[in-house]
N, C-alpha and C. Protein backbone atom coordinates (compact mmCIF):
# COMPACT_ATOMS: atom_id res chain seq x y z
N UNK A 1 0.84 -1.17 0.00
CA UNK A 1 0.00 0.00 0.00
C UNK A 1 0.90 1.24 0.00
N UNK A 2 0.86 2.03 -0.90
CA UNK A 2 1.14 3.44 -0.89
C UNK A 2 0.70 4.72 -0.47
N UNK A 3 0.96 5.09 0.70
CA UNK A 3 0.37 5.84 1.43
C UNK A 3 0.36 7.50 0.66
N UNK A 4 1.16 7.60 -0.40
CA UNK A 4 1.03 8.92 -0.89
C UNK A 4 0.19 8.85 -2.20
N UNK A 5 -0.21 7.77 -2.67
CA UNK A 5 -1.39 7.47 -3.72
C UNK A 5 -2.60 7.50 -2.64
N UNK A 6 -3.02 7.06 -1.76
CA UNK A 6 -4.30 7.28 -0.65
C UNK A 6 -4.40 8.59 -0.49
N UNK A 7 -3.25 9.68 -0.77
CA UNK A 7 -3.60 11.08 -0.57
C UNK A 7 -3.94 11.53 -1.71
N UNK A 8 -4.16 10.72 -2.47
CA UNK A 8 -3.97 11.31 -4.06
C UNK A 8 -2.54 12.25 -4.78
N UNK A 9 -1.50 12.37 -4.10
CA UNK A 9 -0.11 12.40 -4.12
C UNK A 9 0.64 11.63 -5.25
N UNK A 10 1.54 12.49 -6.41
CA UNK A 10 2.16 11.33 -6.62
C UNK A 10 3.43 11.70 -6.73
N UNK A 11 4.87 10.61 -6.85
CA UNK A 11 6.22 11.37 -6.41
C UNK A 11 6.53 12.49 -7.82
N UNK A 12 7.69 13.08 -6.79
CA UNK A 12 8.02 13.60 -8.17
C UNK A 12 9.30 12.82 -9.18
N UNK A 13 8.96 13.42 -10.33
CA UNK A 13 9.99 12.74 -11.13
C UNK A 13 11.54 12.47 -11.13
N UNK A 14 12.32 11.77 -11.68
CA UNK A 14 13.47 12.42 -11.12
C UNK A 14 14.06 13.18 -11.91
N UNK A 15 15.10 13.64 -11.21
CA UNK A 15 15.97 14.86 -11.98
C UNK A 15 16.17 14.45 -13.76
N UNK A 16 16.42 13.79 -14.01
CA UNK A 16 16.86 13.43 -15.62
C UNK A 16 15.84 13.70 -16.54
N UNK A 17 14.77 13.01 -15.83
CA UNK A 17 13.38 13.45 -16.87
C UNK A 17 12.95 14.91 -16.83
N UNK A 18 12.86 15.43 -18.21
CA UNK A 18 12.58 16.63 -18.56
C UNK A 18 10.74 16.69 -18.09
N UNK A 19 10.53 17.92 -17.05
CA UNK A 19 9.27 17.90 -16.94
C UNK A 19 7.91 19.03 -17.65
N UNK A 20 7.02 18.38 -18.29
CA UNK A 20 6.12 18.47 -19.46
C UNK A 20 5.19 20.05 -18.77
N UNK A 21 5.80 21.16 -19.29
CA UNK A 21 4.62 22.50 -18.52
C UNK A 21 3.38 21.99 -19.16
N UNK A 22 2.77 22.41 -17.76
CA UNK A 22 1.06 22.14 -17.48
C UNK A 22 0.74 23.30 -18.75
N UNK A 23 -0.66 22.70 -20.05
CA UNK A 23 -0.38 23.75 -20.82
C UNK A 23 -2.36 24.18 -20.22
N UNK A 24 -2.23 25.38 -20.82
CA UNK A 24 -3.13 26.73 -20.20
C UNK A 24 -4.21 25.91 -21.29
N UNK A 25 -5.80 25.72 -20.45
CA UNK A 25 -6.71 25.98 -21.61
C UNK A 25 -7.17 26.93 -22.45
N UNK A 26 -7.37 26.72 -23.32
CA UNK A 26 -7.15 27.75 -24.51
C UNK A 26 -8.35 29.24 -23.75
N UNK A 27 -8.19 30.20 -24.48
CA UNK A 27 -8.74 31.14 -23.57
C UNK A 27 -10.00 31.25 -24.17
N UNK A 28 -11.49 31.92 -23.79
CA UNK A 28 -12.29 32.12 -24.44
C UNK A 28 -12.61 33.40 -24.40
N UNK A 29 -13.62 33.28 -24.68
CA UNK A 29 -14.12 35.15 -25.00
C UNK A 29 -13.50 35.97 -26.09
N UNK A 30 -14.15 37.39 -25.86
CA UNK A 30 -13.16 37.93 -26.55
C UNK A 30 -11.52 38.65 -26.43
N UNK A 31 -10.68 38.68 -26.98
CA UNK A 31 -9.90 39.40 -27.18
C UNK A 31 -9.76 40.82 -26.60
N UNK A 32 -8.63 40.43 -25.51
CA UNK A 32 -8.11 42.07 -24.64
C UNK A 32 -8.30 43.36 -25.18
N UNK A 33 -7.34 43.72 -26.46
CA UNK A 33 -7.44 43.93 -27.69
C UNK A 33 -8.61 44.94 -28.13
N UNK A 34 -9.85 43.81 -28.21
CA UNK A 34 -11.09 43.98 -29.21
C UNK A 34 -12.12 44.52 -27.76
N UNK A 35 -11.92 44.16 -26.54
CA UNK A 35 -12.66 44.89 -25.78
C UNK A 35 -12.27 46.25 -25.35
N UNK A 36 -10.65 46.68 -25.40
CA UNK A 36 -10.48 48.13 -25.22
C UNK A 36 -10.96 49.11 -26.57
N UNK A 37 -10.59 48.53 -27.99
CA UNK A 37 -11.25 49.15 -28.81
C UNK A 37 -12.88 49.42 -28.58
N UNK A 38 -13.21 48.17 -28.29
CA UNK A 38 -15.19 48.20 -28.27
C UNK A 38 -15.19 49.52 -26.98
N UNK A 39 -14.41 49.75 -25.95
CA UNK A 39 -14.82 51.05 -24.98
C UNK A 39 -14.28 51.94 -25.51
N UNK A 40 -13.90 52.26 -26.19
CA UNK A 40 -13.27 53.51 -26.69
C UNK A 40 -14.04 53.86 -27.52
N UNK A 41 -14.82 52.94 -28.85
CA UNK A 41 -15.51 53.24 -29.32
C UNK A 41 -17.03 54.15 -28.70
N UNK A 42 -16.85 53.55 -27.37
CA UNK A 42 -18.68 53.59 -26.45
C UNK A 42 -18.45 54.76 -26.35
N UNK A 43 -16.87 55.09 -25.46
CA UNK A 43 -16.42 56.59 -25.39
C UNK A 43 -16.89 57.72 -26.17
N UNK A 44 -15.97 57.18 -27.56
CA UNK A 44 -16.15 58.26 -28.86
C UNK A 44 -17.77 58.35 -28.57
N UNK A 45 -18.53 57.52 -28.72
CA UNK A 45 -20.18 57.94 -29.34
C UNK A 45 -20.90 58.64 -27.92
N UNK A 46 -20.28 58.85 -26.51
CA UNK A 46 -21.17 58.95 -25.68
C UNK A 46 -20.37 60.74 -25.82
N UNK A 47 -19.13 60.47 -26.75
CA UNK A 47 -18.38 62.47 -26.38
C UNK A 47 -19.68 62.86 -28.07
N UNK A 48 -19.38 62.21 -28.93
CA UNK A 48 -20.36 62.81 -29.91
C UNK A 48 -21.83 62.97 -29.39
N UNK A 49 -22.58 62.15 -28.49
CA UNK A 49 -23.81 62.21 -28.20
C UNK A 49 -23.99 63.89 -27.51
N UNK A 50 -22.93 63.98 -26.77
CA UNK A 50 -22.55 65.13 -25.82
C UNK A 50 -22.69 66.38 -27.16
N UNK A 51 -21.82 66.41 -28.01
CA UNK A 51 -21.70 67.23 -28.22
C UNK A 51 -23.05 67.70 -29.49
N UNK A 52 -23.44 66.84 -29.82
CA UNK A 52 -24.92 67.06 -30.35
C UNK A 52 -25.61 67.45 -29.51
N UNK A 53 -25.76 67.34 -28.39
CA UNK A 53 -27.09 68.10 -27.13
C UNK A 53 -26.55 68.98 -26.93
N UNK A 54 -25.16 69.41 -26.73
CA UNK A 54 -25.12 70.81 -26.41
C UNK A 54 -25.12 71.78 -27.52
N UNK A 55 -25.07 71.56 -28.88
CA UNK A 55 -24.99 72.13 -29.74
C UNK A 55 -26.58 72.11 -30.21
N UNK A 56 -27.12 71.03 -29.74
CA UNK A 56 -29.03 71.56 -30.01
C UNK A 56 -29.71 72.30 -29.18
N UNK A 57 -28.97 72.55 -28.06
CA UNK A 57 -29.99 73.20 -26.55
C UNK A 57 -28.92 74.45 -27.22
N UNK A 58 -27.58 74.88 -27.68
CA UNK A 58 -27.47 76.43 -28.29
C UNK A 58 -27.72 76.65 -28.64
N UNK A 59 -28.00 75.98 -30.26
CA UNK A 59 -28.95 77.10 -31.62
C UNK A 59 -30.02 76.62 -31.56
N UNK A 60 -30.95 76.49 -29.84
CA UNK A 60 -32.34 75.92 -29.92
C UNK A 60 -32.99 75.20 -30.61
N UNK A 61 -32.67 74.06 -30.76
CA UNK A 61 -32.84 72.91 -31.60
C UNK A 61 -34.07 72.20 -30.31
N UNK A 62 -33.55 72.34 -29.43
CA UNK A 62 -33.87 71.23 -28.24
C UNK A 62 -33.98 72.70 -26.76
N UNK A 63 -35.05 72.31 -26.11
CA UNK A 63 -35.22 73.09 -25.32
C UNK A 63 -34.78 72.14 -23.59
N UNK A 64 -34.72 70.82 -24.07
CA UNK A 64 -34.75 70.09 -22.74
C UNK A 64 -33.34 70.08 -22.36
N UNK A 65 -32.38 71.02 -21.28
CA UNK A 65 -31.30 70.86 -20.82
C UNK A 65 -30.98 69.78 -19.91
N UNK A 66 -32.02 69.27 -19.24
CA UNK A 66 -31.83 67.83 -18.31
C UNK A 66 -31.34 66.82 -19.57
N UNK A 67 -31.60 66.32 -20.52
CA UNK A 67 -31.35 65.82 -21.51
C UNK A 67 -29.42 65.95 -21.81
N UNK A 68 -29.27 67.51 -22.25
CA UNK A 68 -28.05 67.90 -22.75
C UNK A 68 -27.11 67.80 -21.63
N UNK A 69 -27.61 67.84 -20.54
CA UNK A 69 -26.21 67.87 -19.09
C UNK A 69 -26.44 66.70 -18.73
N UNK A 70 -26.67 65.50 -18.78
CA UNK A 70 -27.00 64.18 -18.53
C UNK A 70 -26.01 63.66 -19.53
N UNK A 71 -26.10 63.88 -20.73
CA UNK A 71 -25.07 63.20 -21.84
C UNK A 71 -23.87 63.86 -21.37
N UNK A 72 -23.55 65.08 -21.71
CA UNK A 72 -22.29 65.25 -21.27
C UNK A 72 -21.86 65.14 -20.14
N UNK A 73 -22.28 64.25 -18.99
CA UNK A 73 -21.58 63.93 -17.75
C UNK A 73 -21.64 62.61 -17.84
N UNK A 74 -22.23 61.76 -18.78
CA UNK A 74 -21.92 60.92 -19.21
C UNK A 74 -20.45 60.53 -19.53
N UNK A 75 -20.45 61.81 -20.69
CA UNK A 75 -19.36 61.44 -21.75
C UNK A 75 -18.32 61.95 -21.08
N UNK A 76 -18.54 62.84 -19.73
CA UNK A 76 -17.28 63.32 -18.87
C UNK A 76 -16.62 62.17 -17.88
N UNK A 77 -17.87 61.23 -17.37
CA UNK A 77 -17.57 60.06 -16.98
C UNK A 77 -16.49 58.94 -17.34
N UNK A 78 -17.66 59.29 -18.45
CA UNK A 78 -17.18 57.49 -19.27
C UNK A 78 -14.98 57.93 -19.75
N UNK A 79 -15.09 59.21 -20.09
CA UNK A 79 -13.86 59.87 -20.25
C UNK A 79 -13.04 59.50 -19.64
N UNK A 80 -13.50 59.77 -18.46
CA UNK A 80 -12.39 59.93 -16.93
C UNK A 80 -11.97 58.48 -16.51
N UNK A 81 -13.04 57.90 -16.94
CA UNK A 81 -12.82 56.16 -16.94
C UNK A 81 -11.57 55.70 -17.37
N UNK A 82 -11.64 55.85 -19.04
CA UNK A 82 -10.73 55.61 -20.11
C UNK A 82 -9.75 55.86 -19.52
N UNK A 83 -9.63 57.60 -19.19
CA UNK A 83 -8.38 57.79 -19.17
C UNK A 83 -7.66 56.80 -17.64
N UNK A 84 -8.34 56.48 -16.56
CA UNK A 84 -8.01 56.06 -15.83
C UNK A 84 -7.51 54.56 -16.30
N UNK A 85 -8.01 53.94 -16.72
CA UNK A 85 -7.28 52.18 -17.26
C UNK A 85 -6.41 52.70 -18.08
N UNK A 86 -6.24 53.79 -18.94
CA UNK A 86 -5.12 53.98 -19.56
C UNK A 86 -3.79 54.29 -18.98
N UNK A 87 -3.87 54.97 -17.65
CA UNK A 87 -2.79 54.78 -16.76
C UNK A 87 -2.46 53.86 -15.93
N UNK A 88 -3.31 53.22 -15.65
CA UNK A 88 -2.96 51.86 -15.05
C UNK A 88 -2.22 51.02 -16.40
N UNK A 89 -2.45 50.89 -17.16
CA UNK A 89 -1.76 50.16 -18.52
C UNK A 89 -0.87 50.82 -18.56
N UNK A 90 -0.53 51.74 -18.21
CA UNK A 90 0.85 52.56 -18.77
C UNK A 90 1.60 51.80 -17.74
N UNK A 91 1.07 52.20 -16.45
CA UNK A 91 1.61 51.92 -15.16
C UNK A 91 2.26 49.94 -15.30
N UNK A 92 1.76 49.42 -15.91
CA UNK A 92 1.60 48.07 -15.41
C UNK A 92 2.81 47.70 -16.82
N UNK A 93 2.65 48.39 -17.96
CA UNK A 93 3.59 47.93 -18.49
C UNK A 93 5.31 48.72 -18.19
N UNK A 94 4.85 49.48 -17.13
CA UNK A 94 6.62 49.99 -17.11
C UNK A 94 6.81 49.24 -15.93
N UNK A 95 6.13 48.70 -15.44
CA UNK A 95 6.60 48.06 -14.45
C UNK A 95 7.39 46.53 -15.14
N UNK A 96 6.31 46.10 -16.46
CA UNK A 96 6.61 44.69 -16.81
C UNK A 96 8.15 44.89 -17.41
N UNK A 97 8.04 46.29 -18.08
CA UNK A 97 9.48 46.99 -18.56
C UNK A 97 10.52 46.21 -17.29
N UNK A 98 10.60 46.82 -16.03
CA UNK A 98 11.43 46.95 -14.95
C UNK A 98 11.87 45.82 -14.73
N UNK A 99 11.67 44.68 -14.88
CA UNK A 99 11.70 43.55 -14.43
C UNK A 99 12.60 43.16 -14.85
N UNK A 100 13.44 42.20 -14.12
CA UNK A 100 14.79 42.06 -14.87
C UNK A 100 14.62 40.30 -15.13
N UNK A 101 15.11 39.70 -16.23
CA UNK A 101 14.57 38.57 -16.54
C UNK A 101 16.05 37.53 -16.19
């Protein structure tokens, strides 16, 4: 009886044998990539949404200002967002920079 198979344990190999990296399941979803483009895009359309309401509540196009200051604090939001993961990415790759291999 093998008391380190009852633990579900098994030894390790020995030194000579080359050992096989555990490989990663493949990833799903989408692409890192294709989701910062897709927010940037949301970005762009929520600063254009902005700037259509304020440009209809000036040359009185649109009389409803709850409307026009709602989008653009939106698009001041969603902004401040961006720019915030964009410094963390800055941040995270000078760090990956730093690293000495």
């Amino acid at each position: 009886m093998d008391p380190l198979k009852n633990l579900g344990l098994s030894p390790l190999p020995p030194l000579g044998e080359p050992v096989k990296p555990a490989s990663a399941p493949p990833a799903g979803g989408p692409d890192f990539g294709d989701l910062l483009k897709q927010a940037m895009q949301e970005v762009n359309e929520a600063q254009n949404v902005a700037e259509l309401e304020a440009r209809n509540l000036m040359t009185g196009e649109s009389t409803d200002m709850h409307t026009a200051i709602l989008a653009v604090q939106k698009a001041d939001v969603s902004f401040q967002m961006m720019m915030a993961v964009r410094s963390k990415l800055i941040e995270a790759y000078r760090e990956v920079m730093r690293m000495q291999m």
